[in-house]
N, C-alpha and C. Protein backbone atom coordinates (compact mmCIF):
# COMPACT_ATOMS: atom_id res chain seq x y z
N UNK A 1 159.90 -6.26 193.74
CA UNK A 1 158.84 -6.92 194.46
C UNK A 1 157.50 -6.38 193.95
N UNK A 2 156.99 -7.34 193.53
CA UNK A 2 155.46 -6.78 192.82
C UNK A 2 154.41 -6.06 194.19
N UNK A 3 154.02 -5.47 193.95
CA UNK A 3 152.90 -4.30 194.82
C UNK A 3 151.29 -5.06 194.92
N UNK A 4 151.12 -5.82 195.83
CA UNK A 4 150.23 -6.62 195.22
C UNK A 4 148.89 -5.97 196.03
N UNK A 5 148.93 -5.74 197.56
CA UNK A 5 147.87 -4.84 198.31
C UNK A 5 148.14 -3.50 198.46
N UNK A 6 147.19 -2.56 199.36
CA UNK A 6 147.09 -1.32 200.10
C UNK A 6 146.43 -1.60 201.30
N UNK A 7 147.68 -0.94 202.17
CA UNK A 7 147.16 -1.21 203.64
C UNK A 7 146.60 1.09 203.72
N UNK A 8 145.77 0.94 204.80
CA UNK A 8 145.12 2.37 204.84
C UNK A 8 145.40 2.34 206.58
N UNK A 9 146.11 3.09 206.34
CA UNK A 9 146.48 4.00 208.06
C UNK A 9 146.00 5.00 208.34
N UNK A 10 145.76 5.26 209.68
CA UNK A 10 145.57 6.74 210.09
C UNK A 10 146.33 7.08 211.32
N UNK A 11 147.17 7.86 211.33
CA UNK A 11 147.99 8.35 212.05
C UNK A 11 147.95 9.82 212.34
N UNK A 12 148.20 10.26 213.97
CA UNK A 12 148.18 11.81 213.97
C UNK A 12 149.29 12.62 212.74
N UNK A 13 148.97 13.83 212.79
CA UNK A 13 150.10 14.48 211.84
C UNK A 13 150.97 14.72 212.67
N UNK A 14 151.90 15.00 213.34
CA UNK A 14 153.25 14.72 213.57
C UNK A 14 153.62 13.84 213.95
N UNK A 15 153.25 12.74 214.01
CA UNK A 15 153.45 11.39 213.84
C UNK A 15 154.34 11.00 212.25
N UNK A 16 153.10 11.46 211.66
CA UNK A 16 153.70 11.61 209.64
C UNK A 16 154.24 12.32 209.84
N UNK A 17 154.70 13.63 209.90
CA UNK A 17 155.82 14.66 209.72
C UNK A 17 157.00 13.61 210.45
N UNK A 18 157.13 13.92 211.37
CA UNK A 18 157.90 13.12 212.05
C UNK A 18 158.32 11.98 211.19
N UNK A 19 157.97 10.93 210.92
CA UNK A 19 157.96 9.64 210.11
C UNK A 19 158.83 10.06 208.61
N UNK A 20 158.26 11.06 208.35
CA UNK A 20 158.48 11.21 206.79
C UNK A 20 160.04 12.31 206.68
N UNK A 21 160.05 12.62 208.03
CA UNK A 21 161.60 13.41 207.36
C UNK A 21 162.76 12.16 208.15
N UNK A 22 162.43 11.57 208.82
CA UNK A 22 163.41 9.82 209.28
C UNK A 22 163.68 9.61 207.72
N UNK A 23 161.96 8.92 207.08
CA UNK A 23 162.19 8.61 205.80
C UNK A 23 163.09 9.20 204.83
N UNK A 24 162.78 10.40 204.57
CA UNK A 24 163.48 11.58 204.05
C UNK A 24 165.03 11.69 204.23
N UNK A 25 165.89 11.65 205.29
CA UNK A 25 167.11 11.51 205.83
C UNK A 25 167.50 10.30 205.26
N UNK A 26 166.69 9.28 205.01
CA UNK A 26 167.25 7.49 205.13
C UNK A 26 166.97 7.43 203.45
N UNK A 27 166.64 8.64 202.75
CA UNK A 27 166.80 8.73 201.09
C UNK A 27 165.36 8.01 200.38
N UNK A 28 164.47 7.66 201.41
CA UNK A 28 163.49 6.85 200.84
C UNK A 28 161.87 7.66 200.84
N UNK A 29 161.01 7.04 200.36
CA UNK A 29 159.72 7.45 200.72
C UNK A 29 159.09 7.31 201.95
N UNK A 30 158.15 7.75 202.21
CA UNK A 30 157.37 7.50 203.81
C UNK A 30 156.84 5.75 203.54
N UNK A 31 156.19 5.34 202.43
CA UNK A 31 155.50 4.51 201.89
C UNK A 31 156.99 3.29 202.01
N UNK A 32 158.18 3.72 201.16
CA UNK A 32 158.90 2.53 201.26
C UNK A 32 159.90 2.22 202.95
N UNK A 33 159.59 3.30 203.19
CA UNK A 33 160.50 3.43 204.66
C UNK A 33 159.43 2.65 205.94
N UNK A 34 158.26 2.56 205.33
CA UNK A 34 157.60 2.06 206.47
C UNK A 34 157.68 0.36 206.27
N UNK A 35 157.13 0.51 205.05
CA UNK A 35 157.60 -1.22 204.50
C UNK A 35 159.10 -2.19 205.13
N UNK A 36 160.05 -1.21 204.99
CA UNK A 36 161.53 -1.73 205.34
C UNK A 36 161.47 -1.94 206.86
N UNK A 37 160.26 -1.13 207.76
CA UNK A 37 160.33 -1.62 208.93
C UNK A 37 159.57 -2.86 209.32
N UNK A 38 158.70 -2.91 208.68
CA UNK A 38 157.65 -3.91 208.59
C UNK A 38 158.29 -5.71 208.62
N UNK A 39 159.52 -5.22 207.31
CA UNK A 39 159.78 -6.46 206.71
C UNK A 39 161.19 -7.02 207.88
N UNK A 40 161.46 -5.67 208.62
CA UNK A 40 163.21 -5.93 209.47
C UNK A 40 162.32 -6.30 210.85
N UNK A 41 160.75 -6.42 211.59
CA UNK A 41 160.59 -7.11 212.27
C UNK A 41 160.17 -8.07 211.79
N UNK A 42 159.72 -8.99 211.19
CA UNK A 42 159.37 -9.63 210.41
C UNK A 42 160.50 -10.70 210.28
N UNK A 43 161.46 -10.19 209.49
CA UNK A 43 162.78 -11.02 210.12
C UNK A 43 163.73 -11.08 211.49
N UNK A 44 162.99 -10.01 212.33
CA UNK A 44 163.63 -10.37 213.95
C UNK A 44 162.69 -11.16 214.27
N UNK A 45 161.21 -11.40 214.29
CA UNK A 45 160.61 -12.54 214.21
C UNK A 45 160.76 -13.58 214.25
N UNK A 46 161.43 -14.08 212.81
CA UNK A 46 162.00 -15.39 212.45
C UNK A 46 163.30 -15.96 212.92
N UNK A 47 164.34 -14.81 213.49
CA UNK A 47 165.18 -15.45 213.57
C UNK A 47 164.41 -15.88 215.38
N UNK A 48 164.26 -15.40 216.06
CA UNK A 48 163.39 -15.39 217.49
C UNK A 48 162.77 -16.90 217.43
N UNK A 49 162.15 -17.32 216.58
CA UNK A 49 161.76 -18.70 216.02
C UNK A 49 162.22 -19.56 215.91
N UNK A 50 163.30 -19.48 215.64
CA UNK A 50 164.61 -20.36 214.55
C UNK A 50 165.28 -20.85 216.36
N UNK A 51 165.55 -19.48 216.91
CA UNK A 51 166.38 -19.73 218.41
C UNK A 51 165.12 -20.90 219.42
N UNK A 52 164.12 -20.49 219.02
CA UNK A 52 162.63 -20.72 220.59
C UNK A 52 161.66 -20.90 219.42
N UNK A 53 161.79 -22.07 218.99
CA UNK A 53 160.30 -21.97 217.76
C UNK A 53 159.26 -22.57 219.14
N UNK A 54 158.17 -22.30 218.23
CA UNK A 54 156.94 -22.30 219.43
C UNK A 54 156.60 -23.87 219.24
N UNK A 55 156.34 -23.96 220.68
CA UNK A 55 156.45 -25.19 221.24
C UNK A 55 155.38 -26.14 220.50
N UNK A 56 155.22 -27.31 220.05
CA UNK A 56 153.52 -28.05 219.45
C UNK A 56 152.75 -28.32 220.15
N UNK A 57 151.44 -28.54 220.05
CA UNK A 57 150.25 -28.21 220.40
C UNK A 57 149.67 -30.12 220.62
């Protein structure tokens, strides 16, 4: 998947500590481990849609 933006966060530090040894355990980066959550609501989203798409206007 091509890298096309940068999103800029700020988060407390054990928030990131925290975050980054999940990541760490799950074999990935903090950077790709956050993405994979991003993209798995993203598709609970859609399927949520698919069941109750939003009503027309």
């Amino acid at each position: 998947m091509a890298k096309e933006k940068i999103i800029n966060i700020r988060v407390e530090t054990d928030l990131k500590k925290r975050a980054k040894k999940l990541a760490e355990r799950d074999g990935r980066s903090l950077s790709n481990w956050i993405l994979r959550l991003i993209q798995k609501e993203i598709k609970k989203e859609a399927k949520r849609d698919k069941v109750n798409p939003p009503k027309k206007m």
